[in-house]
N, C-alpha and C. Protein backbone atom coordinates (compact mmCIF):
# COMPACT_ATOMS: atom_id res chain seq x y z
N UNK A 1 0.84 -1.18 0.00
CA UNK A 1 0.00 0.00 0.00
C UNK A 1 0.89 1.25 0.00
N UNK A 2 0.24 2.04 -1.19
CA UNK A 2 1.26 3.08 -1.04
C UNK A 2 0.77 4.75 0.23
N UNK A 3 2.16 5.37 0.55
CA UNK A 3 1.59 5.90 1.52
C UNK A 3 0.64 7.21 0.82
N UNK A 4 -0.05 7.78 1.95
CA UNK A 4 -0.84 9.09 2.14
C UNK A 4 -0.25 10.01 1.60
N UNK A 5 0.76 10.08 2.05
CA UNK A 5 2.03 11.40 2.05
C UNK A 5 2.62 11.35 1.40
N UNK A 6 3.31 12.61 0.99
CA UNK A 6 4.37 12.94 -0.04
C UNK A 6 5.69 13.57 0.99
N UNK A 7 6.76 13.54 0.99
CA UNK A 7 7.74 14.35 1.49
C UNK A 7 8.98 14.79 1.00
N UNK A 8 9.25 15.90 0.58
CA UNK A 8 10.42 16.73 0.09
C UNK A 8 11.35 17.42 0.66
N UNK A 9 13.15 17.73 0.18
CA UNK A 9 13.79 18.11 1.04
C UNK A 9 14.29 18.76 -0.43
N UNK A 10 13.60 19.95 -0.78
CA UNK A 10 14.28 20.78 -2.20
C UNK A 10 15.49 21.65 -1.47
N UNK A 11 16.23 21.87 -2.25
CA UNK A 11 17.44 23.09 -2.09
C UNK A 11 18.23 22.49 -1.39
N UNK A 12 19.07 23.14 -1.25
CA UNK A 12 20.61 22.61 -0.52
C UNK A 12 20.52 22.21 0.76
N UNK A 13 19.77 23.09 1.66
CA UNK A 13 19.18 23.12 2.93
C UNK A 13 18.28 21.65 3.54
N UNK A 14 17.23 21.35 2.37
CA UNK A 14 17.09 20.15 1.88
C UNK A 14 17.86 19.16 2.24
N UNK A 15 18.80 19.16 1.17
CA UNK A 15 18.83 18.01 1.12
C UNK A 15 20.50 18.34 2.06
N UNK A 16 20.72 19.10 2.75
CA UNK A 16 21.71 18.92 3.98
C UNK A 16 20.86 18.02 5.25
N UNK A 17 19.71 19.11 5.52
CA UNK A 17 18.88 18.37 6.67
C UNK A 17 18.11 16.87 6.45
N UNK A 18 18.42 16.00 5.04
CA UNK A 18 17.88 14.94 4.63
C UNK A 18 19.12 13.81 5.09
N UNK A 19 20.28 14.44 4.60
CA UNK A 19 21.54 13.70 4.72
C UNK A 19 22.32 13.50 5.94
N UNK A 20 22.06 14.83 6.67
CA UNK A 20 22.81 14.89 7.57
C UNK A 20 22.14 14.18 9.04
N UNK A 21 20.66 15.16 8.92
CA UNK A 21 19.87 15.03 9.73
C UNK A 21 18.33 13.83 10.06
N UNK A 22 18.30 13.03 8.78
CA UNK A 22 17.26 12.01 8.29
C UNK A 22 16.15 13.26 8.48
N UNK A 23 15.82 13.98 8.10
CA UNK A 23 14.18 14.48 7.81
C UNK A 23 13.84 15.31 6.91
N UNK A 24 12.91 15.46 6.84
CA UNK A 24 12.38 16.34 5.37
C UNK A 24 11.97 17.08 5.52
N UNK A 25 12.00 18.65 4.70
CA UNK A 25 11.23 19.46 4.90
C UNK A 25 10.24 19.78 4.97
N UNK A 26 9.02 19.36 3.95
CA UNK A 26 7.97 19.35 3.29
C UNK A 26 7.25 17.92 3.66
N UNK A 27 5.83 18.30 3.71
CA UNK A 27 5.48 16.81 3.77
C UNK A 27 4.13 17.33 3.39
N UNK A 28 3.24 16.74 2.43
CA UNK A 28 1.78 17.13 2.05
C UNK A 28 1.25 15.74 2.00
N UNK A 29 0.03 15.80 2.61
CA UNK A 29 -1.04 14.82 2.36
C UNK A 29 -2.39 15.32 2.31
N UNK A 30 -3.38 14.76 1.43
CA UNK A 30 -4.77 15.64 0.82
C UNK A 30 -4.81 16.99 0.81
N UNK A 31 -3.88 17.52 0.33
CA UNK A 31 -3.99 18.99 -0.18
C UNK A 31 -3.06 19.76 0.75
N UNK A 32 -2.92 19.07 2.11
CA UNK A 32 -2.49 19.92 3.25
C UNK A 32 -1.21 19.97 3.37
N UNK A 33 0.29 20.79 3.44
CA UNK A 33 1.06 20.88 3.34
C UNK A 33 2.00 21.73 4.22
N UNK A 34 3.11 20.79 4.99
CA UNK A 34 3.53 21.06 6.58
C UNK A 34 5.05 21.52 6.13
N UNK A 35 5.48 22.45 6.83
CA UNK A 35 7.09 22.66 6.56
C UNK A 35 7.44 22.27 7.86
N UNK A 36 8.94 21.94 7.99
CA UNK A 36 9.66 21.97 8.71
C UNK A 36 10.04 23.56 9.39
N UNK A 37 10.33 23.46 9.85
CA UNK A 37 10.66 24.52 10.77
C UNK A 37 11.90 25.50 10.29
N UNK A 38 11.48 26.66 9.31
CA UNK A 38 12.62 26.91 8.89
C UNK A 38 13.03 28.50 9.60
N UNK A 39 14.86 28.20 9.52
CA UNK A 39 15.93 29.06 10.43
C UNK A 39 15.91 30.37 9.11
N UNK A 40 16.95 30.77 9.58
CA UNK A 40 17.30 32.20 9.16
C UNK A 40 18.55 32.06 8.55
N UNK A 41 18.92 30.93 8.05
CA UNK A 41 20.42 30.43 7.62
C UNK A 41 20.64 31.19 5.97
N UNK A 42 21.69 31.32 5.83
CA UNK A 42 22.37 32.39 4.27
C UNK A 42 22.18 31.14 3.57
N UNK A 43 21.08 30.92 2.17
CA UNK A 43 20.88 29.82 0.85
C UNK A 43 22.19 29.52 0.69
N UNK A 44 23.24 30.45 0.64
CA UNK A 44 25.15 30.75 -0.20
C UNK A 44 25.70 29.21 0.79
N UNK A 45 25.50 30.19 1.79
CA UNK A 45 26.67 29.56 2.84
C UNK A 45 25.81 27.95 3.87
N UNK A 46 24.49 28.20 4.20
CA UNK A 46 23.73 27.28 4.76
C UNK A 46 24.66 27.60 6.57
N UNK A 47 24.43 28.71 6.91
CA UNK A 47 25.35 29.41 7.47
C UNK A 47 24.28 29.98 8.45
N UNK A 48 24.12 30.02 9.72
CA UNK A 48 23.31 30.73 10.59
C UNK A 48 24.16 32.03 10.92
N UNK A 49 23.64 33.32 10.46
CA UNK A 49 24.45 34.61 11.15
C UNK A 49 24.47 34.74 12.48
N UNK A 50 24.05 34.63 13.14
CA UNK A 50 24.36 34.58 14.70
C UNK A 50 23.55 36.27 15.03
N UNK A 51 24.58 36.93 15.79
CA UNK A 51 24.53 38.11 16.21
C UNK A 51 24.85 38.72 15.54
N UNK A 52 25.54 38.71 14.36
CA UNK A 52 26.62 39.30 13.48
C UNK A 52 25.47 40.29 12.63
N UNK A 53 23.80 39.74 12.54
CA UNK A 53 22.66 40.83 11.95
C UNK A 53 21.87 40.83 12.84
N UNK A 54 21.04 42.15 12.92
CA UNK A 54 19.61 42.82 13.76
C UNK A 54 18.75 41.14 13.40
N UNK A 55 18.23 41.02 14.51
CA UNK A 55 17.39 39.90 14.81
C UNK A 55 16.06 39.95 13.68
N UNK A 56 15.97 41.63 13.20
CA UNK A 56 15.07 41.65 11.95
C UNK A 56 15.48 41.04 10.84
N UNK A 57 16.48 41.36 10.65
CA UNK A 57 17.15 40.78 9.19
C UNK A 57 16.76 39.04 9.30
N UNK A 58 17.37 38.58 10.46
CA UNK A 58 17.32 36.83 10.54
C UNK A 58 15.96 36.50 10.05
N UNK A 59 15.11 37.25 10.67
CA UNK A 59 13.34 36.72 10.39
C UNK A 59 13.04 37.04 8.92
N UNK A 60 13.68 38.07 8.72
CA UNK A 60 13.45 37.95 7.20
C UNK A 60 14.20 37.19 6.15
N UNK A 61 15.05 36.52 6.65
CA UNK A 61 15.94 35.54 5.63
C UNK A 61 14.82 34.11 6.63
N UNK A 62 14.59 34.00 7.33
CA UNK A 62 13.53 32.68 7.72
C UNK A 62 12.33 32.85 6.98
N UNK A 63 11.41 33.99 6.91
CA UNK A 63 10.18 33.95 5.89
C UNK A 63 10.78 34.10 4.75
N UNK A 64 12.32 34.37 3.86
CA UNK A 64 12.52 33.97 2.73
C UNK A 64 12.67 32.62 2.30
N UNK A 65 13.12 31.74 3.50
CA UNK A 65 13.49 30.23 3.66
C UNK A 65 12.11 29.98 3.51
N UNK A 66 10.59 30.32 3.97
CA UNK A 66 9.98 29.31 3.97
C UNK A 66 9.28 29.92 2.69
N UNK A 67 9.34 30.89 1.80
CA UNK A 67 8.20 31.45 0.75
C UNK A 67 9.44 30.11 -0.18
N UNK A 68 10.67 29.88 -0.05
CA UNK A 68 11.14 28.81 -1.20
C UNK A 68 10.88 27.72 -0.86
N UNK A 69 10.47 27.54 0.10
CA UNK A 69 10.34 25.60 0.46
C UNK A 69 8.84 25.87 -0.48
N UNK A 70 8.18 26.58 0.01
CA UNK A 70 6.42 26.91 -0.43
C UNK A 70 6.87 27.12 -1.85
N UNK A 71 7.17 27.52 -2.97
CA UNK A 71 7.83 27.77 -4.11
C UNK A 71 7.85 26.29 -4.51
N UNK A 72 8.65 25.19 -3.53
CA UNK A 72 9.49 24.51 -4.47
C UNK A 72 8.41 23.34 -4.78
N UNK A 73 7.02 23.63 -3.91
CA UNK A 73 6.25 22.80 -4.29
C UNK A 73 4.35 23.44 -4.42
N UNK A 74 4.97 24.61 -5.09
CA UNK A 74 3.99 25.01 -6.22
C UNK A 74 2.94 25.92 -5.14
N UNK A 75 3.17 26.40 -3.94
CA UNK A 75 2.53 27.34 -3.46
C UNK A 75 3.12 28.84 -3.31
N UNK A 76 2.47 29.29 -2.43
CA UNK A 76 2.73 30.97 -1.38
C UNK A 76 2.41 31.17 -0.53
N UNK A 77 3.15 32.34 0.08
CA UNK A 77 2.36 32.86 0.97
C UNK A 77 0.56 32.97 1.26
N UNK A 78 -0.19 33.02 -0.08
CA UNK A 78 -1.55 33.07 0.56
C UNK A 78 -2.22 31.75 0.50
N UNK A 79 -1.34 30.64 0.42
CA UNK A 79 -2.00 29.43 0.95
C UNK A 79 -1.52 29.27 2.30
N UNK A 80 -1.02 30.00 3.04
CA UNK A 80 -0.88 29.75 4.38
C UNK A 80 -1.50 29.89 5.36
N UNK A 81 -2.07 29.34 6.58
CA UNK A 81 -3.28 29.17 7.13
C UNK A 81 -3.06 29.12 8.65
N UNK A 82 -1.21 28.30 9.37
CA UNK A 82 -0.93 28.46 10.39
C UNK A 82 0.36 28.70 10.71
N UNK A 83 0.78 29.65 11.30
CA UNK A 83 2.33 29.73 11.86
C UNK A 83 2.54 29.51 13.01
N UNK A 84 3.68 28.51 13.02
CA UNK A 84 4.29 28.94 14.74
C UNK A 84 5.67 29.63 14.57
N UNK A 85 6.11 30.34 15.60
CA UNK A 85 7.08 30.54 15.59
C UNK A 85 8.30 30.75 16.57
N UNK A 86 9.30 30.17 16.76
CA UNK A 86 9.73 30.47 18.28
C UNK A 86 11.14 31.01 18.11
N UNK A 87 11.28 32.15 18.74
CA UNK A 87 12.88 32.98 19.11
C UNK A 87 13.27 32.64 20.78
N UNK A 88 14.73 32.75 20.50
CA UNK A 88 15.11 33.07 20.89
C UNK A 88 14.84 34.05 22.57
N UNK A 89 15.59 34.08 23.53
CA UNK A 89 15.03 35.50 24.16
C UNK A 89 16.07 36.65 23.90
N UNK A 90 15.35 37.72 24.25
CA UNK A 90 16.35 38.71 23.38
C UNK A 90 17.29 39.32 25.14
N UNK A 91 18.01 39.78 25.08
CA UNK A 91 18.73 40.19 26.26
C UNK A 91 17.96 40.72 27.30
N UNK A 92 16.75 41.19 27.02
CA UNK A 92 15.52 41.86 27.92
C UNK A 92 14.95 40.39 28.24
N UNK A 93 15.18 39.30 27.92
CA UNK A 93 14.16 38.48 28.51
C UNK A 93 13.17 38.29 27.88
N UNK A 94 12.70 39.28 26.58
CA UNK A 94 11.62 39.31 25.98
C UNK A 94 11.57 38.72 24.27
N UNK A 95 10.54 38.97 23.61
CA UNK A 95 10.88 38.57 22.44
C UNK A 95 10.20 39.71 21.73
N UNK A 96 10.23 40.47 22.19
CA UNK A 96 9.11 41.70 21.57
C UNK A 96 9.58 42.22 20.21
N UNK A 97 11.13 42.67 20.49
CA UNK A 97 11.62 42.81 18.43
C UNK A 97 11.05 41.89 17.82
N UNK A 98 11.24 40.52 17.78
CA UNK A 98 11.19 39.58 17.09
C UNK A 98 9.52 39.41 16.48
N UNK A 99 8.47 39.47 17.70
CA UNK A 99 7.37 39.22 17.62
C UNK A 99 6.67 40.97 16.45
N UNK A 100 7.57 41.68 16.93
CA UNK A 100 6.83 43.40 15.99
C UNK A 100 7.73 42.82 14.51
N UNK A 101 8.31 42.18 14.47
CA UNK A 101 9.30 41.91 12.98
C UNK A 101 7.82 40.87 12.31
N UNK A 102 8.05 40.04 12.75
CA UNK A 102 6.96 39.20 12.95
C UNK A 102 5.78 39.82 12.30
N UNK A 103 4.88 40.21 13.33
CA UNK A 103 3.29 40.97 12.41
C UNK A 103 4.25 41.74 11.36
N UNK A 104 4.91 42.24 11.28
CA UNK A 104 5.57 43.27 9.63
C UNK A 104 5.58 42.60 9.11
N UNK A 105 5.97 40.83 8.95
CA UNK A 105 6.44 40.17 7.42
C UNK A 105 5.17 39.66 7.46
N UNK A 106 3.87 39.29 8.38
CA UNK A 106 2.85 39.10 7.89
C UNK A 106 2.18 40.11 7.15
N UNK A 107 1.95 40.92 8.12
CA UNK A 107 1.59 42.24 6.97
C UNK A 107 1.92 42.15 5.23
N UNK A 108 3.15 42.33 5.42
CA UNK A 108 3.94 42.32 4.22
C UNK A 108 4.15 41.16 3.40
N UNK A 109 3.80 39.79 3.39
CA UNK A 109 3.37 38.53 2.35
C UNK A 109 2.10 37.98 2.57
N UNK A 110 1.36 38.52 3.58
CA UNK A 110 -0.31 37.89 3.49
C UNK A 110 -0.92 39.00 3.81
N UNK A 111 -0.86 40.02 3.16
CA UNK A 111 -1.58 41.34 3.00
C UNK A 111 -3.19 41.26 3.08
N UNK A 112 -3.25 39.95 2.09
CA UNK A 112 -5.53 39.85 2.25
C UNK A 112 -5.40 38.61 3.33
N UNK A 113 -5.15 37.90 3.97
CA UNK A 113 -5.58 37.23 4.94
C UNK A 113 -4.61 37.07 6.00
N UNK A 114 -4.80 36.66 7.30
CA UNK A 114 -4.62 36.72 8.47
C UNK A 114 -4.28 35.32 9.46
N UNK A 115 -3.27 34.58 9.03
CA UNK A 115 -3.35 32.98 9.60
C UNK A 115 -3.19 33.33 11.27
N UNK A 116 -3.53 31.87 11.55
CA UNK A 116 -3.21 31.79 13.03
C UNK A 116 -2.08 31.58 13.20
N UNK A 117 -1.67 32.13 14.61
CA UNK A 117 0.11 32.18 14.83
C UNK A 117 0.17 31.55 16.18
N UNK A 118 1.23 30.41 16.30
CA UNK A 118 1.73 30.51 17.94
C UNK A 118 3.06 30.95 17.80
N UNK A 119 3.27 31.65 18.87
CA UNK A 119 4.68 32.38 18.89
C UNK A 119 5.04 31.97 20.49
N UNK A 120 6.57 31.39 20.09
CA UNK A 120 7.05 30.85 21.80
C UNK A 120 8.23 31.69 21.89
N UNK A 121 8.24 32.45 22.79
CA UNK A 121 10.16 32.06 23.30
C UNK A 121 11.01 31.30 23.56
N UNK A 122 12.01 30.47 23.46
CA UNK A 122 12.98 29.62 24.01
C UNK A 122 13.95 29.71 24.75
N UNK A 123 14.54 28.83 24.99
CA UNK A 123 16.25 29.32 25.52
C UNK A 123 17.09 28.69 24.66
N UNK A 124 16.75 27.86 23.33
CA UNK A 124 17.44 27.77 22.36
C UNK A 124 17.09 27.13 21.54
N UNK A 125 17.95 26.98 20.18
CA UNK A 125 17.18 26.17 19.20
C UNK A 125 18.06 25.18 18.41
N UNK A 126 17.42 24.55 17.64
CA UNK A 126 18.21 23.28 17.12
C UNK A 126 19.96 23.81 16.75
N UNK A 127 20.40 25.04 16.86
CA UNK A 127 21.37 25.11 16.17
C UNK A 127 22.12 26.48 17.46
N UNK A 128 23.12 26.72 17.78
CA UNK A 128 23.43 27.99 19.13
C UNK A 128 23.20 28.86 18.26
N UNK A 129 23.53 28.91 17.01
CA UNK A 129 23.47 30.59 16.19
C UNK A 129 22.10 31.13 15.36
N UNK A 130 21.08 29.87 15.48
CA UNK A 130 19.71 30.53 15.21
C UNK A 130 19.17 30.80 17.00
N UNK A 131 18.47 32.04 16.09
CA UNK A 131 17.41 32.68 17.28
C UNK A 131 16.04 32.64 16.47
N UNK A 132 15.64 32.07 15.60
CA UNK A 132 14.48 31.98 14.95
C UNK A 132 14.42 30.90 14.37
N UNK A 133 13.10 30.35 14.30
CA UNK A 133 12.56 29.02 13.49
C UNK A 133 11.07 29.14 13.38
N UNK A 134 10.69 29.04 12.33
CA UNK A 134 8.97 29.18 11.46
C UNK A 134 9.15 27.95 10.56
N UNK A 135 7.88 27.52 11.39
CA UNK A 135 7.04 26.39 10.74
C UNK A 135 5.43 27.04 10.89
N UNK A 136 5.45 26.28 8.91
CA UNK A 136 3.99 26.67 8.44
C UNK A 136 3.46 25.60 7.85
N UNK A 137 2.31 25.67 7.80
CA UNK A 137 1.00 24.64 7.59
C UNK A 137 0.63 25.61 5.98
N UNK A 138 0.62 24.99 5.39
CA UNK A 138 -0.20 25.64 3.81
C UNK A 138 -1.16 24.40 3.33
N UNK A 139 -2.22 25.08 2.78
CA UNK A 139 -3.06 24.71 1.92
C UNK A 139 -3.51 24.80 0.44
N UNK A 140 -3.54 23.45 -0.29
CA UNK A 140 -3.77 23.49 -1.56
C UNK A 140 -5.16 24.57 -1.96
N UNK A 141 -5.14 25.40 -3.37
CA UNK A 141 -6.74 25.58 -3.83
C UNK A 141 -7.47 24.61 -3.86
């Protein structure tokens, strides 16, 4: 029996976290379509900047990471329906840059609709030099 699911690990990032790590980015079954949890890492280098950029910049190279995973299997931004997202804490203890960066790139790639978001803080993440990771849920037309 063949399975339900489909699962993909496009781009370099891909297929590093396929090889290195056994998992996949992408995984769709009946229309519904799950990313992995994507960082703020440079496409060039597969390189987490650390501190070295404003914690804005990182979130915006992470919603560029996930509009190409969504790309590499024929969606966008306005098939997206749920975000989570979890930083880092910022030296205040808080995540408040991160979370105002945050509503801006929604604003700014789902302009006509409004997904649901969980947003966590951490004390760290799969990698010491990410402070960000977004995972999204998209839906087929």
């Amino acid at each position: 029996m063949m399975p339900r699911f489909k699962l993909y690990a496009p781009g370099r990032w891909g297929e590093k976290s396929a090889n290195d790590y056994s998992y996949s980015m992408v995984m769709e079954v009946d229309g519904r379509v799950e990313l992995s949890g994507q960082g703020g890492w440079r496409p060039d280098t597969l390189d987490f900047p650390g501190d070295s950029i404003p914690i804005e910049a990182e979130i915006d190279q992470a919603f560029e990471n996930v509009a190409f995973m969504l790309k590499e299997v024929g969606l966008g931004w306005s098939h997206v329906a749920h975000v989570n997202s979890y930083h880092t804490l910022e030296p205040d203890g808080t995540i408040l840059k991160a979370t105002a960066e945050m509503a801006r790139q929604f604003r700014l790639r789902m302009p006509n609709h409004k997904p649901i978001w969980t947003c966590l803080g951490v004390a760290s993440l799969g990698d010491p030099a990410m402070r960000v990771e977004i995972r999204v849920t998209a839906f087929r037309d």
